[in-house]
N, C-alpha and C. Protein backbone atom coordinates (compact mmCIF):
# COMPACT_ATOMS: atom_id res chain seq x y z
N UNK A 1 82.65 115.31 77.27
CA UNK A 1 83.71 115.23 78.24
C UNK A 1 84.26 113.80 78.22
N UNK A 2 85.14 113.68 77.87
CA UNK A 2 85.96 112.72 77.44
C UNK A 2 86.69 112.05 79.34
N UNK A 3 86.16 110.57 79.55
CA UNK A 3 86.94 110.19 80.72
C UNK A 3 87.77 109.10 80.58
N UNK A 4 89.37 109.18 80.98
CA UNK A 4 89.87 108.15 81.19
C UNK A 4 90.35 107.21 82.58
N UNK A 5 90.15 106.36 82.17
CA UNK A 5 90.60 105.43 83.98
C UNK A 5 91.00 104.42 83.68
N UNK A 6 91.65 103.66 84.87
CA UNK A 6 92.72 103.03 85.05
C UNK A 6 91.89 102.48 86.38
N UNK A 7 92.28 100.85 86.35
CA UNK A 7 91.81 100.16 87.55
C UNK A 7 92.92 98.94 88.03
N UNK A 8 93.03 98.91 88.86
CA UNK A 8 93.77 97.45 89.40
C UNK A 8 92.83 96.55 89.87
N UNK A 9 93.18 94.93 89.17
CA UNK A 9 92.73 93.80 88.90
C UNK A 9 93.09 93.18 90.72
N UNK A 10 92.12 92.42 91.26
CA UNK A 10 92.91 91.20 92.11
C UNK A 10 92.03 90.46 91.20
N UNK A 11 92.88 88.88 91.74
CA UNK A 11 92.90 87.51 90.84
C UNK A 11 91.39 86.91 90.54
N UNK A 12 91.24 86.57 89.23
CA UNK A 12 89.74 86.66 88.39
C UNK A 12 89.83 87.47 87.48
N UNK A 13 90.63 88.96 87.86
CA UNK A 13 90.16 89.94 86.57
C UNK A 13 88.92 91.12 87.24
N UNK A 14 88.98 90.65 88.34
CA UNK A 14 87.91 91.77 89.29
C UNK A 14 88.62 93.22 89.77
N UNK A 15 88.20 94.54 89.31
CA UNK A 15 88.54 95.73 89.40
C UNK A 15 88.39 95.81 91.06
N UNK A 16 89.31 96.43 91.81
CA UNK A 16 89.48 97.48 93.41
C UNK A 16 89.28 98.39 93.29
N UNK A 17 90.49 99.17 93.01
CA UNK A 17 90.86 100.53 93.23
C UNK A 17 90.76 100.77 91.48
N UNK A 18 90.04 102.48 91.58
CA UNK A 18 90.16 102.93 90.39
C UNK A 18 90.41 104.37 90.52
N UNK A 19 91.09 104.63 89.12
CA UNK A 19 91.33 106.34 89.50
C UNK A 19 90.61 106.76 88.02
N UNK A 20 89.76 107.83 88.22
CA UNK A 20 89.30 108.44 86.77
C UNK A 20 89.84 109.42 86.46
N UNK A 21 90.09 110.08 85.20
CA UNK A 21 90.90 111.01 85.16
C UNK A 21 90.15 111.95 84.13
N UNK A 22 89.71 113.08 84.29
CA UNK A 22 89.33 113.78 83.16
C UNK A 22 89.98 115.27 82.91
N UNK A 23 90.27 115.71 81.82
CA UNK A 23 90.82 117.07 81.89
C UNK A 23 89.86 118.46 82.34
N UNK A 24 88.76 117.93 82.70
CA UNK A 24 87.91 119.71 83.25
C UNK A 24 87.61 119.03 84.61
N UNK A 25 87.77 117.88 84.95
CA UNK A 25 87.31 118.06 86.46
C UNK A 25 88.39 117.21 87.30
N UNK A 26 88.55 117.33 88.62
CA UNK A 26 89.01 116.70 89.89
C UNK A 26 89.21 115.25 89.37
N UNK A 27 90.76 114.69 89.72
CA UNK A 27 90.88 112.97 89.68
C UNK A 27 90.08 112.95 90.63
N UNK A 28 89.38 111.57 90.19
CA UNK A 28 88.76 110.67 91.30
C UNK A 28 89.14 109.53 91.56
N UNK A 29 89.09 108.94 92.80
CA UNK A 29 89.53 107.43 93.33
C UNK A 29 88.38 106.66 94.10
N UNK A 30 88.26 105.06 93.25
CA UNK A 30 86.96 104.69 93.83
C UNK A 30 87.63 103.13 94.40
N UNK A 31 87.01 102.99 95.08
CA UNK A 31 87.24 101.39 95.84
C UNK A 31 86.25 100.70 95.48
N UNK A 32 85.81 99.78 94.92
CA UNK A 32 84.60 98.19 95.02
C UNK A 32 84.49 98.13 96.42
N UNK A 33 82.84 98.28 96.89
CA UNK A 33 82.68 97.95 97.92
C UNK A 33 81.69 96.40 97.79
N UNK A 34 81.10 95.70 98.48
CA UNK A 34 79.96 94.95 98.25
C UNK A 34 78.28 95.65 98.65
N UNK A 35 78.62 96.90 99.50
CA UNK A 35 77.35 97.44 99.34
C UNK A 35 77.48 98.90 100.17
N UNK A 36 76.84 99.63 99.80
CA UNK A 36 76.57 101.22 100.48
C UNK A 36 78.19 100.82 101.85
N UNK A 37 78.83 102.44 101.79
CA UNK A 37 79.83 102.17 103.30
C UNK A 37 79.04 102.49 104.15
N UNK A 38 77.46 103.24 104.23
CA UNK A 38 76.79 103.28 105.81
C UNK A 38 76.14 102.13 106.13
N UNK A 39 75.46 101.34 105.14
CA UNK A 39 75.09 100.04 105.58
C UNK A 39 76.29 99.15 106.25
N UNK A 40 77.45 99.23 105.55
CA UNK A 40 78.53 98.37 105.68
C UNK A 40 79.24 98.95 107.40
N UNK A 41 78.86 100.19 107.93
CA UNK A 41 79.98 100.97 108.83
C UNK A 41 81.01 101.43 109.28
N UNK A 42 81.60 101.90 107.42
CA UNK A 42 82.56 102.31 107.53
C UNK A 42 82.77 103.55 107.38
N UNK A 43 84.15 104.23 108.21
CA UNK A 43 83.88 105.18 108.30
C UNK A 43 85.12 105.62 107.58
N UNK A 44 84.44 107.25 106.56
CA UNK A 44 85.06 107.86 105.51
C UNK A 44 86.64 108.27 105.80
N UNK A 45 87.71 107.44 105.49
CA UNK A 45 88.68 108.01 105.76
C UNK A 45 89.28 109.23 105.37
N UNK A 46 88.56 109.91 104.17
CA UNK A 46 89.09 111.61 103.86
C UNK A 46 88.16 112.06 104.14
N UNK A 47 87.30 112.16 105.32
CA UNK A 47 86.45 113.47 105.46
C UNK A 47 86.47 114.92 104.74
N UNK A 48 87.66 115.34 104.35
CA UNK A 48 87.79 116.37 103.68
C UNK A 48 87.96 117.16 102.92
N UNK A 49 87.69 115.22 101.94
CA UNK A 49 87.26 115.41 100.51
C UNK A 49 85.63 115.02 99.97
N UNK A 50 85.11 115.80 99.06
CA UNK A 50 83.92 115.15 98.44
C UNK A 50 84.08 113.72 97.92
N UNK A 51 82.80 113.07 98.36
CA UNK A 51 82.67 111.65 98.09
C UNK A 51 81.23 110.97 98.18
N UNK A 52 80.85 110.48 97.22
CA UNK A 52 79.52 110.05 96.61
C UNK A 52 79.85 108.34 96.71
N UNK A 53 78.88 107.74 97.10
CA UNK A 53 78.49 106.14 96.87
C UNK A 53 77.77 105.63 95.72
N UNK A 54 78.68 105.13 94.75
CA UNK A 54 77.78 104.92 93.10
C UNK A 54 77.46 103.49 93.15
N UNK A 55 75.88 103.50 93.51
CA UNK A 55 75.31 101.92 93.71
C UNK A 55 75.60 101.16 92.73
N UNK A 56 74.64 101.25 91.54
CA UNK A 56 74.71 100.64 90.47
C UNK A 56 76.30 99.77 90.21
N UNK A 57 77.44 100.55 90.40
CA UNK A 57 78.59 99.89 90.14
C UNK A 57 79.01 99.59 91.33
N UNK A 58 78.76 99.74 92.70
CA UNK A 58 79.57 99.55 94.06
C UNK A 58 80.68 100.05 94.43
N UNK A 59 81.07 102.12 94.09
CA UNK A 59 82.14 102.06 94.24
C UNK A 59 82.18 103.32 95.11
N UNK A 60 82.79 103.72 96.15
CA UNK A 60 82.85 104.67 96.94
C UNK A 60 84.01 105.03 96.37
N UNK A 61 83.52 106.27 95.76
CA UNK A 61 84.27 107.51 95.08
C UNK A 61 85.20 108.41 95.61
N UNK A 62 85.58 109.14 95.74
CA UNK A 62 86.50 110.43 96.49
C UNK A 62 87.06 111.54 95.27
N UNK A 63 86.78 112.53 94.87
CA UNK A 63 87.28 114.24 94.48
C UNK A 63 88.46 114.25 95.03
N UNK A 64 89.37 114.41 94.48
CA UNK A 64 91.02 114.65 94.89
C UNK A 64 90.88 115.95 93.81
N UNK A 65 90.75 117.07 94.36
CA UNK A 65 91.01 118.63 93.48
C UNK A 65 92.22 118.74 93.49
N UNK A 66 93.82 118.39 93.97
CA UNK A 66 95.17 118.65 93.31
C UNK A 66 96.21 117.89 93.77
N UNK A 67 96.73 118.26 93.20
CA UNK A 67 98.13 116.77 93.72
C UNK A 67 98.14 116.85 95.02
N UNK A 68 98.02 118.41 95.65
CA UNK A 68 98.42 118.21 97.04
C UNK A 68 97.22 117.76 98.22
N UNK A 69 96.40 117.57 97.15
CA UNK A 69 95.34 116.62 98.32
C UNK A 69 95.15 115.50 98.29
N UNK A 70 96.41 114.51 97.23
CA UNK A 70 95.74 113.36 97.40
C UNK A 70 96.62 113.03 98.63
N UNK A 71 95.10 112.28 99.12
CA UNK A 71 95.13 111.77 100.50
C UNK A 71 95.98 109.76 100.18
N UNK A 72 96.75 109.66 101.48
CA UNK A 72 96.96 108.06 101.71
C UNK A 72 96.12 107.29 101.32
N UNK A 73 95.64 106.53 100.05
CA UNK A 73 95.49 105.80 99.37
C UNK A 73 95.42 104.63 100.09
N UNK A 74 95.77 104.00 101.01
CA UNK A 74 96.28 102.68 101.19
C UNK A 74 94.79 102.99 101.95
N UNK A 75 94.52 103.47 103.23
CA UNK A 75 93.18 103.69 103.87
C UNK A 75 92.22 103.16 103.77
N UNK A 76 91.63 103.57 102.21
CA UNK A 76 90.82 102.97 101.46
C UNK A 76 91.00 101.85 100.87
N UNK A 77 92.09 101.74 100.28
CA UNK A 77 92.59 100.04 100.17
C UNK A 77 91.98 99.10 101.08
N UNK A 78 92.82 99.15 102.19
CA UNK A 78 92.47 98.66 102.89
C UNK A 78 91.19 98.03 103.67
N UNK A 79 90.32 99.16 103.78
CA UNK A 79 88.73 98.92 103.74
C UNK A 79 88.33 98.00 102.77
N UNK A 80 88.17 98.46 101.28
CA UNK A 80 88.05 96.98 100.68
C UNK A 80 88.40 96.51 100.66
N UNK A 81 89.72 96.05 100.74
CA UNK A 81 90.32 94.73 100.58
C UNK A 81 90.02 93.83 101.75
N UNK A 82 89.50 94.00 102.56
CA UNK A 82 89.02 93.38 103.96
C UNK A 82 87.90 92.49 103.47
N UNK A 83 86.92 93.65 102.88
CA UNK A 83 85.96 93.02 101.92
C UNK A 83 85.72 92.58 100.74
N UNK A 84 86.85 92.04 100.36
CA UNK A 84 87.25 91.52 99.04
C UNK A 84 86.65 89.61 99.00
N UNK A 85 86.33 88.50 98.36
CA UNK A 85 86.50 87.68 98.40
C UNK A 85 87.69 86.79 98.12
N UNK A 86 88.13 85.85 98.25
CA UNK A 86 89.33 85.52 98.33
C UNK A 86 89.60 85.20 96.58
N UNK A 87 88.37 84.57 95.94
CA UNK A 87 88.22 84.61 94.58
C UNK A 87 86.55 84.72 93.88
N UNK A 88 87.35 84.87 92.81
CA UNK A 88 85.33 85.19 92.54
C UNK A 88 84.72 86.17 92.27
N UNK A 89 83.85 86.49 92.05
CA UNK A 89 83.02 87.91 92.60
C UNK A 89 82.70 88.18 93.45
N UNK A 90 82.27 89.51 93.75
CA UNK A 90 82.09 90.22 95.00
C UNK A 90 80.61 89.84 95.44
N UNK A 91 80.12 89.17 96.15
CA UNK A 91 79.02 88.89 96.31
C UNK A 91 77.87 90.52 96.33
N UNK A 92 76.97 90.05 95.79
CA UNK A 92 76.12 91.30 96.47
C UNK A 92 75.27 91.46 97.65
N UNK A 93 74.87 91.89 98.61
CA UNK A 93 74.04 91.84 99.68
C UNK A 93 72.99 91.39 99.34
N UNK A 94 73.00 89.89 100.02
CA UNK A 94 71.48 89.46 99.45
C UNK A 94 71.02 88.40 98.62
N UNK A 95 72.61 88.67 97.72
CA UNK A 95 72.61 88.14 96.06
C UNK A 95 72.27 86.32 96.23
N UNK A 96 71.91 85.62 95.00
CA UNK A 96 71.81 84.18 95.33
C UNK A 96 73.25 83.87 94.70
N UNK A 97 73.54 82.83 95.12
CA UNK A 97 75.32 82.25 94.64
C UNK A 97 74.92 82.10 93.49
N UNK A 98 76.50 82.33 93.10
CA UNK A 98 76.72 82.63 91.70
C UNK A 98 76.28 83.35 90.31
N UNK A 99 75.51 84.63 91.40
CA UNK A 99 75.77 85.68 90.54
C UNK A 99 76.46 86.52 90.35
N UNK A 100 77.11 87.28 88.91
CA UNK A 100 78.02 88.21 88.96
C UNK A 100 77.59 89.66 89.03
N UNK A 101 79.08 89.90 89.92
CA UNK A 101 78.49 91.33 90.53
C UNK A 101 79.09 92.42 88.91
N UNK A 102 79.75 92.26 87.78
CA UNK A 102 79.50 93.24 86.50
C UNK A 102 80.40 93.98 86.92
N UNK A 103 81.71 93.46 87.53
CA UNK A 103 82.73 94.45 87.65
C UNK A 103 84.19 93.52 87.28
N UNK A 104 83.79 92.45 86.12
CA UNK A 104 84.94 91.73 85.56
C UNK A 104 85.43 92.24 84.57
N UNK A 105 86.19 92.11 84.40
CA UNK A 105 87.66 92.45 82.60
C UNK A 105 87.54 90.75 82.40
N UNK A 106 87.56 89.80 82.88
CA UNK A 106 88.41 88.80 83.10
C UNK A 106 87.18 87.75 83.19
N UNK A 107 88.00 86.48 83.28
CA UNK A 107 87.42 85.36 83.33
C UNK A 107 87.04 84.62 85.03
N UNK A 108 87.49 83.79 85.57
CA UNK A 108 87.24 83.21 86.76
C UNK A 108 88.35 82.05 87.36
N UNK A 109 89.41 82.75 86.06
CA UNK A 109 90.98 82.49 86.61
C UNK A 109 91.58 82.95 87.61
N UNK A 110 92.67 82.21 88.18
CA UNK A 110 93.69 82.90 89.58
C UNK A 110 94.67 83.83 88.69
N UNK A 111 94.04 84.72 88.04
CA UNK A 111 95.47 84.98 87.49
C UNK A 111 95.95 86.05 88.47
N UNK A 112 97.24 86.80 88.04
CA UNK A 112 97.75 87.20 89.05
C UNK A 112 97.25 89.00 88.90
N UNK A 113 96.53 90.27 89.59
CA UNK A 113 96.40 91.55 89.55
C UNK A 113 97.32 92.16 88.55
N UNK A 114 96.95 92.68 87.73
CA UNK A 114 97.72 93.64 86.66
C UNK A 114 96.82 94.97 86.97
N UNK A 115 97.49 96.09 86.57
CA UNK A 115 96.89 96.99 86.33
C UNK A 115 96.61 97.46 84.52
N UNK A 116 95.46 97.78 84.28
CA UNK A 116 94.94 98.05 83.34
C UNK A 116 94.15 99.30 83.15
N UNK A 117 93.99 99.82 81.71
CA UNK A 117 93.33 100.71 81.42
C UNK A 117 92.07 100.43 80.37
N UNK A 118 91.10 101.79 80.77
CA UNK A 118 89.93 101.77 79.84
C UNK A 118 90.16 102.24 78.40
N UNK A 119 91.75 102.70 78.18
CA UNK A 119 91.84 103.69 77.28
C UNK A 119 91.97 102.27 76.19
N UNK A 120 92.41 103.16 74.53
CA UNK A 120 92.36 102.43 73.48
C UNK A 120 93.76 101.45 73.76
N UNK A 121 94.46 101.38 74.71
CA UNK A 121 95.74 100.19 74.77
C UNK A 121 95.45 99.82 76.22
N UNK A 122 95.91 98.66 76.45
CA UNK A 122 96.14 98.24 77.62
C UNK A 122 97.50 98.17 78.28
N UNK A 123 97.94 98.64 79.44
CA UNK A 123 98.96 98.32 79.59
C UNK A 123 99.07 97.04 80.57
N UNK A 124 100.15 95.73 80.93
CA UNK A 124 100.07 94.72 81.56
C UNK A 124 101.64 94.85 82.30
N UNK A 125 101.58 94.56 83.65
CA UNK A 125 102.72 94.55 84.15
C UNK A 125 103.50 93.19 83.85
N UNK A 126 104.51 92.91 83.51
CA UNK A 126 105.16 91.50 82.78
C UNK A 126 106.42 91.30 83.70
């Protein structure tokens, strides 16, 4: 099963928002959190979609089964981006400074958010 995705960068080269896309199952949309959303207390803005917390990478997921369920997007934005650092990596709960949290494309430049893909091209907004 072949997956493709697409993530938007803020400045560093650090992935937010991601959408996966595969042809046999449901798009999915994940946000970077810095740790679990029940530790953190946030509360699921699509209740009435399926949604899994993937530790290992930090990303609270969401099942969008058809165009007509994708839900307001910004919601979830929003939640992380609250918890975003201003630059840098995302700290981890706990973590000692200056370790990386393994969710860079990029270096530890201001550059400016592009959106990018996992596929064999990249695309860059110019």
């Amino acid at each position: 099963m072949r997956a493709w995705w697409l993530g938007y960068q803020r400045a560093g080269g650090y992935y937010v928002p991601l959408i996966t896309l595969r042809r046999e199952n449901p798009i999915e949309f994940s946000v970077k959190l810095p740790d679990d959303p029940e530790r953190l207390n946030l509360t699921n803005p699509y209740p009435s979609l399926k949604t899994w917390w993937d530790g290992p990478n930090r990303q609270w997921t969401w099942s969008i089964p058809s165009p007509d369920d994708v839900p307001d997007l910004s919601l979830a934005l929003g939640l992380s981006r609250k918890l975003q650092p201003e630059r840098g990596p995302m700290p981890r709960p706990g973590a000692e400074s200056g370790r990386s949290d393994g969710d860079s494309a990029g270096g530890e430049g201001d550059s400016q958010a592009i959106p990018t893909t996992a596929a064999s091209s990249s695309y860059q907004a110019g």
